[in-house]
Protein backbone atom coordinates (compact mmCIF):
# COMPACT_ATOMS: atom_id res chain seq x y z
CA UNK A 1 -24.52 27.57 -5.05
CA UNK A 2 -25.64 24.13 -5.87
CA UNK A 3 -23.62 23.82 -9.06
CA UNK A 4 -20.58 25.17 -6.73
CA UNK A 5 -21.08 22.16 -4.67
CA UNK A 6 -21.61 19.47 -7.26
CA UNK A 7 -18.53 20.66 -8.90
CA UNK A 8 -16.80 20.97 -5.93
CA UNK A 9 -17.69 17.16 -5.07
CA UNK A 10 -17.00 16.10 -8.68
CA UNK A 11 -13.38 17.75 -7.71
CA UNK A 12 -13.10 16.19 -4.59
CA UNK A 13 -13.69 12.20 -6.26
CA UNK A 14 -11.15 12.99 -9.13
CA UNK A 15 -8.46 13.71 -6.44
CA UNK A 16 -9.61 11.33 -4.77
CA UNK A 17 -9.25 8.55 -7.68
CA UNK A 18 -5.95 9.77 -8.60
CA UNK A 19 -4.79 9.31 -4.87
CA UNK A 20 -6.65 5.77 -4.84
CA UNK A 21 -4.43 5.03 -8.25
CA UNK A 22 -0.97 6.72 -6.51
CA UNK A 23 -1.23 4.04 -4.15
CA UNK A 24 -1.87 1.26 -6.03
CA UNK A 25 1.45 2.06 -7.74
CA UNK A 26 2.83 3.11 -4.48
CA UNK A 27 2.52 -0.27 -2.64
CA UNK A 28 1.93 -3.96 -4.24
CA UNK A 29 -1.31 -5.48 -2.85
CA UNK A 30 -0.61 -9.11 -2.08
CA UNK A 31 -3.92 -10.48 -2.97
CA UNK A 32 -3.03 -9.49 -6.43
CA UNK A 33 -0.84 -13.12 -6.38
CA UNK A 34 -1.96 -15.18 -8.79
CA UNK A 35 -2.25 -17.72 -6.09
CA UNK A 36 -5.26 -15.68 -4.41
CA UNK A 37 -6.77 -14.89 -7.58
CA UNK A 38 -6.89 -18.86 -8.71
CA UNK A 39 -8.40 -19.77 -4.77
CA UNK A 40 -12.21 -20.50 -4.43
CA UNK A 41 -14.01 -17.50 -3.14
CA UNK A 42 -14.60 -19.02 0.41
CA UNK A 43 -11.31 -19.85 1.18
CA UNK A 44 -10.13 -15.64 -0.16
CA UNK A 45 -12.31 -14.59 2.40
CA UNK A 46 -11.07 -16.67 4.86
CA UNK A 47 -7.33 -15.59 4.06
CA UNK A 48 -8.40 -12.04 4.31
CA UNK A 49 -10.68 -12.57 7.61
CA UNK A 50 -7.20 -13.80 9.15
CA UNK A 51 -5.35 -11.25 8.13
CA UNK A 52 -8.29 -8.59 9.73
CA UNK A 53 -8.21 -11.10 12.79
CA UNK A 54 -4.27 -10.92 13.01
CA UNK A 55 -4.20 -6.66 12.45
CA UNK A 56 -6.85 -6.70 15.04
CA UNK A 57 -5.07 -8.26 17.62
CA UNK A 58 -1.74 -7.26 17.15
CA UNK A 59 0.18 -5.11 19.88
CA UNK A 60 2.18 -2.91 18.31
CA UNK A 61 3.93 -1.64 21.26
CA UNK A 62 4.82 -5.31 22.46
CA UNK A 63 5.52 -6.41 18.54
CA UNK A 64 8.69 -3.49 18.83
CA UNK A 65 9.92 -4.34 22.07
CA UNK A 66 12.03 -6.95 20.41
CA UNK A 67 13.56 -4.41 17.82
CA UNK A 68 15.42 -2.72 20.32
């Protein structure tokens, strides 16, 4: 039963890896840009804190009214 579990488990992380890695191909993270990856550490996590702030407050519903 226990080995069941722990391979079960050690099934469940290789899927999930190779999902992680589908994605990462899927979609093009934009703090890969060299211009994140040259910024001082501080001012990173302020970029990304704004970008949490700004996802955080957005209002999706009034953010599409203009589509239509």
């Amino acid at each position: 039963m226990i080995n069941e579990q722990a391979d079960n488990i050690a099934q469940s992380v290789v899927e999930s890896t190779r999902f992680h890695k589908l994605l990462e191909e899927q979609y093009e993270n934009p703090f890969d840009q060299k211009k994140f990856q040259d910024m001082p550490e501080e001012t990173f996590d302020n970029e990304v804190n704004n970008l949490i702030e700004w996802c955080e407050d957005l209002d999706y519903d009034k953010y599409i009214e203009s589509w239509f």
